[in-house]
Protein backbone atom coordinates (compact mmCIF):
# COMPACT_ATOMS: atom_id res chain seq x y z
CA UNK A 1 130.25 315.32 89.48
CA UNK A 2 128.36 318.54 88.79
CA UNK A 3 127.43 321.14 91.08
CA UNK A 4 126.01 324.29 91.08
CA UNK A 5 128.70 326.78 92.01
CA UNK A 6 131.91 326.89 90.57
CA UNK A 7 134.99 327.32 92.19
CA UNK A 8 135.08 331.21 91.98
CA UNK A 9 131.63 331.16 93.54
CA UNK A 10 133.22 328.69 96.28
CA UNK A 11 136.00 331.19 96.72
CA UNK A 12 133.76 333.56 97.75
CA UNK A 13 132.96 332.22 101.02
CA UNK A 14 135.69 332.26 103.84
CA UNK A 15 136.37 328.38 103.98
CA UNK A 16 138.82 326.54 106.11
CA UNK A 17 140.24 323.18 106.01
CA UNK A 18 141.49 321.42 108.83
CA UNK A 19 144.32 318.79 108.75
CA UNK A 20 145.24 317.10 111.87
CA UNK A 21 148.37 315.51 111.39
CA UNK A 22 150.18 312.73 112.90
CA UNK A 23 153.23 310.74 111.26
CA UNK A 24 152.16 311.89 108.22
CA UNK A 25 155.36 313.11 106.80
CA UNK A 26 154.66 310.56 103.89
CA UNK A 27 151.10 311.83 102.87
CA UNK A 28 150.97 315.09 103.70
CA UNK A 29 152.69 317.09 100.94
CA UNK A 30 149.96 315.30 98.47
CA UNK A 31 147.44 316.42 100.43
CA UNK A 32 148.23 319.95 101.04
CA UNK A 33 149.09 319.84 97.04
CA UNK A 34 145.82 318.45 96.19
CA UNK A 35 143.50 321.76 97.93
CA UNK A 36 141.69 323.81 95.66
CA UNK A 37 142.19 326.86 95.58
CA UNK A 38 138.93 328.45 97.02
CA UNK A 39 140.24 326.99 100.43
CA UNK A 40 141.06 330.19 101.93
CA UNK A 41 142.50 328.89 105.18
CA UNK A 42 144.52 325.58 106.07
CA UNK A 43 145.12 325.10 109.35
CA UNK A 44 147.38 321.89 109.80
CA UNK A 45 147.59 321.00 113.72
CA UNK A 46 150.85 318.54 113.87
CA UNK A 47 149.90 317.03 117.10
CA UNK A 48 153.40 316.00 118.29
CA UNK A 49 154.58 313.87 115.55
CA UNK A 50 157.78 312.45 116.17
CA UNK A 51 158.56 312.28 112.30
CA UNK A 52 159.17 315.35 110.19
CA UNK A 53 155.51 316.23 109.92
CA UNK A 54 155.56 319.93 111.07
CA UNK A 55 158.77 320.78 109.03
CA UNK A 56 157.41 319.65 105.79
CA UNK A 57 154.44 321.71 106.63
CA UNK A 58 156.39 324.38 108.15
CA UNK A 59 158.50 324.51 104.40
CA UNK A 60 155.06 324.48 102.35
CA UNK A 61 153.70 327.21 104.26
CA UNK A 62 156.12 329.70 102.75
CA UNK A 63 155.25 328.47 99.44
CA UNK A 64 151.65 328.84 100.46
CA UNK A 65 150.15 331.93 102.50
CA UNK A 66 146.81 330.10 102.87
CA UNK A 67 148.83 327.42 105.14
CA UNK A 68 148.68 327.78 109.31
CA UNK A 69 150.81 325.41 111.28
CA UNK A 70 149.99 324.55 114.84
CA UNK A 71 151.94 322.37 116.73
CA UNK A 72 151.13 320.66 120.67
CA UNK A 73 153.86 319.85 122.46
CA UNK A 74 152.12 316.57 123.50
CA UNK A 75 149.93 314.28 121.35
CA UNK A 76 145.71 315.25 122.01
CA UNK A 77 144.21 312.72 119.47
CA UNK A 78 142.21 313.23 116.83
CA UNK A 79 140.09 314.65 118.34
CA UNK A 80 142.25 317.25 120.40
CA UNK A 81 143.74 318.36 117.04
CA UNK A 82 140.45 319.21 115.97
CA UNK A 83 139.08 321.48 118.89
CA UNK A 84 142.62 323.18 118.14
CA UNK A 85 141.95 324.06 114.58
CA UNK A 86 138.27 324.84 115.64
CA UNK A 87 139.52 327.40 117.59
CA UNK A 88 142.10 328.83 115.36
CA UNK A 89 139.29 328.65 112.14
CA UNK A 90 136.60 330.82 114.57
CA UNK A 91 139.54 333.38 115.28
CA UNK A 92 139.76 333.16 111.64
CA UNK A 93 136.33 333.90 111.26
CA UNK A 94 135.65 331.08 108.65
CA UNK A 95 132.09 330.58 107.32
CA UNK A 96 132.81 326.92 106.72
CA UNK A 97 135.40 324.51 107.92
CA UNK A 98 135.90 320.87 106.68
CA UNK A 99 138.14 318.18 107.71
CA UNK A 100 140.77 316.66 105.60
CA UNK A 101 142.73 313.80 107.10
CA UNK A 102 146.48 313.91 106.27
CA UNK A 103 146.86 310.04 105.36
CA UNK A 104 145.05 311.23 101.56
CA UNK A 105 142.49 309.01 102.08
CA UNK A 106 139.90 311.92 101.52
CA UNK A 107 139.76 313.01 97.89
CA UNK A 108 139.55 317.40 97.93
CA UNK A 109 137.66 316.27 94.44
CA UNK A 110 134.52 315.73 96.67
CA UNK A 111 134.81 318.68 98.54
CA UNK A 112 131.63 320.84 96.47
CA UNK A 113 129.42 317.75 97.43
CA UNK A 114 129.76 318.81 100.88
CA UNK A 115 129.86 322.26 101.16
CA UNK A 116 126.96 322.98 98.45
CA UNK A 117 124.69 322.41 100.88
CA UNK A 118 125.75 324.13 103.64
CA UNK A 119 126.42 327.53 101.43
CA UNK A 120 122.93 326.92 99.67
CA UNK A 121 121.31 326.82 103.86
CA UNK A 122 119.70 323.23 103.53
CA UNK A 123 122.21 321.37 106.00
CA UNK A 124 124.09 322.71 109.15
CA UNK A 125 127.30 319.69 109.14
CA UNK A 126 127.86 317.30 105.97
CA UNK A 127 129.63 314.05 106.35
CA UNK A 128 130.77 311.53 103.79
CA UNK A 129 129.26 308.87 103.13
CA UNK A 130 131.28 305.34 102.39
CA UNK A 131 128.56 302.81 101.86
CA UNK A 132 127.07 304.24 99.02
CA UNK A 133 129.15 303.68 96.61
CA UNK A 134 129.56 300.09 96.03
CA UNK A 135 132.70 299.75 93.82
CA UNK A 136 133.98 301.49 96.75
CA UNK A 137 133.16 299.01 99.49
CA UNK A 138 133.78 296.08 98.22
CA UNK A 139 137.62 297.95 98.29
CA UNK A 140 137.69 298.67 101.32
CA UNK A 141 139.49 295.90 103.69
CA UNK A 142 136.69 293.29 104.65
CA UNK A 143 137.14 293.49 108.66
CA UNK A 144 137.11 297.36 108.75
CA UNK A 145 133.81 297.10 106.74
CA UNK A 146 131.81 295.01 109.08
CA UNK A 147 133.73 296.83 112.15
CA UNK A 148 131.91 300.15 111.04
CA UNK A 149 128.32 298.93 109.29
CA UNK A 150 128.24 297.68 113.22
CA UNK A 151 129.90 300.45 115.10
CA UNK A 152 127.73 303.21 112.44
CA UNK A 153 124.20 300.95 113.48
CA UNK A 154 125.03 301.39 117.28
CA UNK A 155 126.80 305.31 116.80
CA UNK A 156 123.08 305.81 115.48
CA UNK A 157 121.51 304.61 118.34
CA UNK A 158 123.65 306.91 120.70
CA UNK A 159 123.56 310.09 119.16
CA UNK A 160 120.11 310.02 117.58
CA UNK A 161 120.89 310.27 113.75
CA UNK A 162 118.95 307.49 112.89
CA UNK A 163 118.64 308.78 108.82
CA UNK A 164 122.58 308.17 108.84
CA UNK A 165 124.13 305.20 107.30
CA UNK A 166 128.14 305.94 107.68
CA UNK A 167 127.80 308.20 110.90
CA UNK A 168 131.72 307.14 111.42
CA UNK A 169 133.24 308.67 108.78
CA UNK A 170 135.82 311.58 109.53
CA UNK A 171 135.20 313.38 106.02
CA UNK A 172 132.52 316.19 107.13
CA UNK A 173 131.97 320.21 107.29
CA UNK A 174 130.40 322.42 109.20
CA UNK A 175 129.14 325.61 109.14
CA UNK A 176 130.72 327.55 111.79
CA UNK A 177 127.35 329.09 113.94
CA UNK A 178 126.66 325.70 114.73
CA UNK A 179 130.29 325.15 115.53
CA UNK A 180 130.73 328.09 117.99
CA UNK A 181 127.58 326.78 120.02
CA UNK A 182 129.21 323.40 120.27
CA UNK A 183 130.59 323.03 123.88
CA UNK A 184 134.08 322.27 122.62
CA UNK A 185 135.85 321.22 125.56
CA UNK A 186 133.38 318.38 125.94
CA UNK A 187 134.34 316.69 122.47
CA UNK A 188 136.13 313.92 123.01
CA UNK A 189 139.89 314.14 121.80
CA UNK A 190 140.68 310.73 120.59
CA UNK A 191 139.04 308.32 118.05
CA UNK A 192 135.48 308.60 119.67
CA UNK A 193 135.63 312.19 118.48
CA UNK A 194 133.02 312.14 115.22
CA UNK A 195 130.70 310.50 117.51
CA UNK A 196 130.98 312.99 120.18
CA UNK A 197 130.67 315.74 117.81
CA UNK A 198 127.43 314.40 116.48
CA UNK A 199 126.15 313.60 119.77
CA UNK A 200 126.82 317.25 120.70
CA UNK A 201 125.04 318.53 117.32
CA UNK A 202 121.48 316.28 117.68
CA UNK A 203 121.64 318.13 121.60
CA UNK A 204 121.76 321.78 119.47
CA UNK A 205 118.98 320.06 116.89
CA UNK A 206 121.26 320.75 113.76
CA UNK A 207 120.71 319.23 110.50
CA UNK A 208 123.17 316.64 109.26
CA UNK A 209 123.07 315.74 105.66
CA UNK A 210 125.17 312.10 104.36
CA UNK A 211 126.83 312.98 101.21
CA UNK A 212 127.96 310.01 98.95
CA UNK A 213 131.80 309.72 99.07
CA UNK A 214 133.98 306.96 98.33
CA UNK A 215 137.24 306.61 100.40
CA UNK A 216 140.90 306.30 98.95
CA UNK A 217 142.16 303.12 100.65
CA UNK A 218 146.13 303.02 99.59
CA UNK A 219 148.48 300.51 101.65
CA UNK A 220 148.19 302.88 105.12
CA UNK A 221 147.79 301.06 108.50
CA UNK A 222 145.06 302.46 110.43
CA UNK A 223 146.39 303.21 114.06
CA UNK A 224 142.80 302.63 115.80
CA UNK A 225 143.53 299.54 118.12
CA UNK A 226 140.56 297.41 117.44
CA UNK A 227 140.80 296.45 121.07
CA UNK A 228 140.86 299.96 122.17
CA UNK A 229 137.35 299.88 119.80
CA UNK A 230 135.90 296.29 121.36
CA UNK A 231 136.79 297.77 125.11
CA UNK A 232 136.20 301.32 124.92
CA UNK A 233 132.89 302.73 122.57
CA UNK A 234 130.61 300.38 123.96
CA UNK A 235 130.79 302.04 126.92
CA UNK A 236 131.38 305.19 125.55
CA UNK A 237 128.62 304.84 123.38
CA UNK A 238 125.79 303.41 126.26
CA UNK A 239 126.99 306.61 127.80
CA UNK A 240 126.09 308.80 125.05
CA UNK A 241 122.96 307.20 124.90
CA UNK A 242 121.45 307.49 127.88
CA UNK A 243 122.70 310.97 128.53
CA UNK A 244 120.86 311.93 125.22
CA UNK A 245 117.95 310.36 126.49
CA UNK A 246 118.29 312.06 129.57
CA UNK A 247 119.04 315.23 128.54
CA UNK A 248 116.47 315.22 124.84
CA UNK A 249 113.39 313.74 126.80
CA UNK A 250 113.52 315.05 130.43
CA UNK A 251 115.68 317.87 131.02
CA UNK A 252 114.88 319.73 127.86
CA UNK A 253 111.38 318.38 126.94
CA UNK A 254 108.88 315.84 128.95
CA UNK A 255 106.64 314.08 126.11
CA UNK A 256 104.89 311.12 125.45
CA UNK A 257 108.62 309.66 124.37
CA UNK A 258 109.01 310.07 128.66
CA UNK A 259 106.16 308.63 129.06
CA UNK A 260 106.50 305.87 127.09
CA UNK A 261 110.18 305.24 129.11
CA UNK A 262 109.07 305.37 132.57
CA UNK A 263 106.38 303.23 132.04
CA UNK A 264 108.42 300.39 129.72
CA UNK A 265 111.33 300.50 131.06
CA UNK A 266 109.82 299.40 135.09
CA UNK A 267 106.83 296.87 133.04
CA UNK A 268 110.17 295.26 131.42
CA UNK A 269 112.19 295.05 134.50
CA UNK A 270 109.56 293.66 136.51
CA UNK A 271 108.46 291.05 134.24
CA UNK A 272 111.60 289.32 133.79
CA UNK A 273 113.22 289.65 137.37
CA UNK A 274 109.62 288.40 138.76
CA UNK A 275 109.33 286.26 136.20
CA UNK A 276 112.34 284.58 136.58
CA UNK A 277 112.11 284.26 140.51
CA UNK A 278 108.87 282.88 139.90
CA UNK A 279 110.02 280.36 137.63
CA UNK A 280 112.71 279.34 139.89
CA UNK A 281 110.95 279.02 142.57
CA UNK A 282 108.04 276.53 141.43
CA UNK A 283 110.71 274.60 139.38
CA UNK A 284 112.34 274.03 142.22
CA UNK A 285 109.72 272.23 144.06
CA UNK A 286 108.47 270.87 141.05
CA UNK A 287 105.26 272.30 141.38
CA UNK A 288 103.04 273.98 138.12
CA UNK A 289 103.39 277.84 138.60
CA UNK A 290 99.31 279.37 139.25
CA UNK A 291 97.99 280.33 136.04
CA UNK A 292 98.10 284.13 137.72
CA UNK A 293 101.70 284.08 138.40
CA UNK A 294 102.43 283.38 134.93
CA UNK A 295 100.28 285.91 133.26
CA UNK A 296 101.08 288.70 135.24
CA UNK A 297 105.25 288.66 134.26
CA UNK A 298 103.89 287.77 130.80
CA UNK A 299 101.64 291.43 130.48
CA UNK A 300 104.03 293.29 131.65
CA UNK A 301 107.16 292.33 129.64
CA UNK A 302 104.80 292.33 126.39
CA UNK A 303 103.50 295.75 127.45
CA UNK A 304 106.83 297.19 128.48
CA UNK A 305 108.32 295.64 124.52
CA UNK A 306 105.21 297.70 123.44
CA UNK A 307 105.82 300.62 125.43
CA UNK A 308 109.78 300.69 123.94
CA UNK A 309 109.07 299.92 120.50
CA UNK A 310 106.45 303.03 120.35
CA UNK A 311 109.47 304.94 122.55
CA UNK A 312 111.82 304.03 119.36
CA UNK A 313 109.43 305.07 116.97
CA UNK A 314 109.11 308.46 118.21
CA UNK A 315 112.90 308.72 118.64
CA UNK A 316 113.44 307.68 115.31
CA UNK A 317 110.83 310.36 113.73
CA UNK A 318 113.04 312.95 116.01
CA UNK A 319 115.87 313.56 114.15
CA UNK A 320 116.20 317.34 113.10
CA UNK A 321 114.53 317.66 109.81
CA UNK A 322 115.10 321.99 109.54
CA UNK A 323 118.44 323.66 109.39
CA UNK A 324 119.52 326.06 111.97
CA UNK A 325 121.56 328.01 109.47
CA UNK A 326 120.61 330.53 106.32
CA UNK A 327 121.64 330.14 102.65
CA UNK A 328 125.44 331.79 102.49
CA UNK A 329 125.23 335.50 100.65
């Protein structure tokens, strides 16, 4: 892979890598090993393993100054790990912070694909990118491939980023003005956390770029239930959706996307419910339905389909196209 900056122009900038770690006491060495060196700050948040996670890391970070070890007395998630090393990377006063998990899954070898364009000022957040790379997929374990071309169509639909195809992935960076405007105590702290911090970014209108990046896939067990998956994002995710809706087309703006809504949404309804009573009602007497009672469901659920689909279209065109951030000096 080439890039344009080498690694004493990446060393430059004031970047930090973040490393939430749980049970990782067989990974995490390789992975702390395997940072470059123009990572200035690694903040590993050990978020109450019950292995020997945070001594390990305690021991490397006297071997390493760049190394910071937080540690929570009781497990967050994900997600809660994150917001922790947010925090500590913004105290830091990092330019740039990316996300490493500590199972080695993510290869540091990637890491100039993301942040070139965040230091060059033509993305605000970077995310890897699994599904480009097709040696890649066809590695990775069939059922977590169709779980997440699924779960990335519908995260998509809920946060906005249509021009995403892996919006799931965990591998991403961020430049941190975008980061301190994020409302960080509303990110969700367990797996539903890269949604929620996209969801929060399309409300802030930043850019987000998909970088091609293949995954490592070695012989770890993932530890997201796929019942906790099945059960919980739908309705996480219908939530996200309509309060992006909400909050993108009424509260912040009123356009013809509003429009569009208020008048589909109530043609749609009141086709099919009337429609369907109507239906009911005639069968039940056996009786042919007036030719007016059947064409007036029949307008409005093709003209609330018609109002949608031109509501989707516009939503679709809306994803942020300029970023809010300058080229890095």
């Amino acid at each position: 892979m080439i890039h344009p900056f080498s690694p004493s122009d990446f060393k430059r900038h004031r970047i930090a890598a973040i490393i939430p770690a749980y049970r990782a006491e067989r990974d995490i060495l390789a992975v702390l090993k395997g940072l470059p060196k123009y990572i200035r700050h690694v903040i590993v948040v050990e978020d109450a393993s019950p292995d020997s996670t945070a001594d390990l890391v305690a021991a490397a970070a006297k071997r390493d100054r760049r190394i910071r070890l937080i540690r929570h007395p009781m497990n967050k998630g994900v997600g809660g790990a994150m917001i922790s090393g947010f925090r500590k990377a913004l105290e830091l006063r990092a330019q740039i912070v990316v996300k490493l998990d500590s199972d080695n899954q993510m290869d540091p070898g990637y890491l100039p694909a993301l942040l070139t364009p965040l230091i060059e000022g033509r993305a605000d957040y970077t995310k890897g990118n699994r599904f480009r790379d097709f040696a890649s997929l066809r590695r990775m374990p069939l059922l977590r491939r169709i779980g997440n071309l699924g779960l990335s169509f519908l995260t998509k639909a809920a946060t906005g980023y249509w021009n995403l195809f892996d919006p799931t992935n965990g591998f991403f960076a961020v430049r941190t003005e975008v980061l301190a405007q994020l409302p960080l105590e509303r990110i969700d702290n367990r797996y539903y956390f890269e949604t929620s911090m996209l969801a929060n970014l399309y409300l802030q209108n930043a850019l987000v770029l998909d970088v091609p990046i293949p995954a490592r896939y070695g012989n770890e067990t993932s530890s997201l239930s796929i019942q906790r998956t099945l059960f919980e994002f739908p309705f996480k995710l219908m939530r996200t959706f309509v309060q992006r809706i909400f909050l993108k087309y009424f509260l912040y703006d009123f356009s013809m996307m509003s429009v569009y809504l208020l008048a589909g949404i109530p043609l749609l309804l009141f086709g099919l419910i009337f429609g369907t009573l109507k239906w009911v009602q005639y069968a039940s007497i056996n009786i042919p339905a007036p030719t007016g009672t059947v064409m007036l469901p029949t307008l409005s659920v093709i003209l609330g389909i018609q109002f949608l689909l031109s509501a989707i279209d516009i939503d679709m065109n809306a994803v942020p196209k300029e970023p809010l951030t300058q080229a890095l000096v």
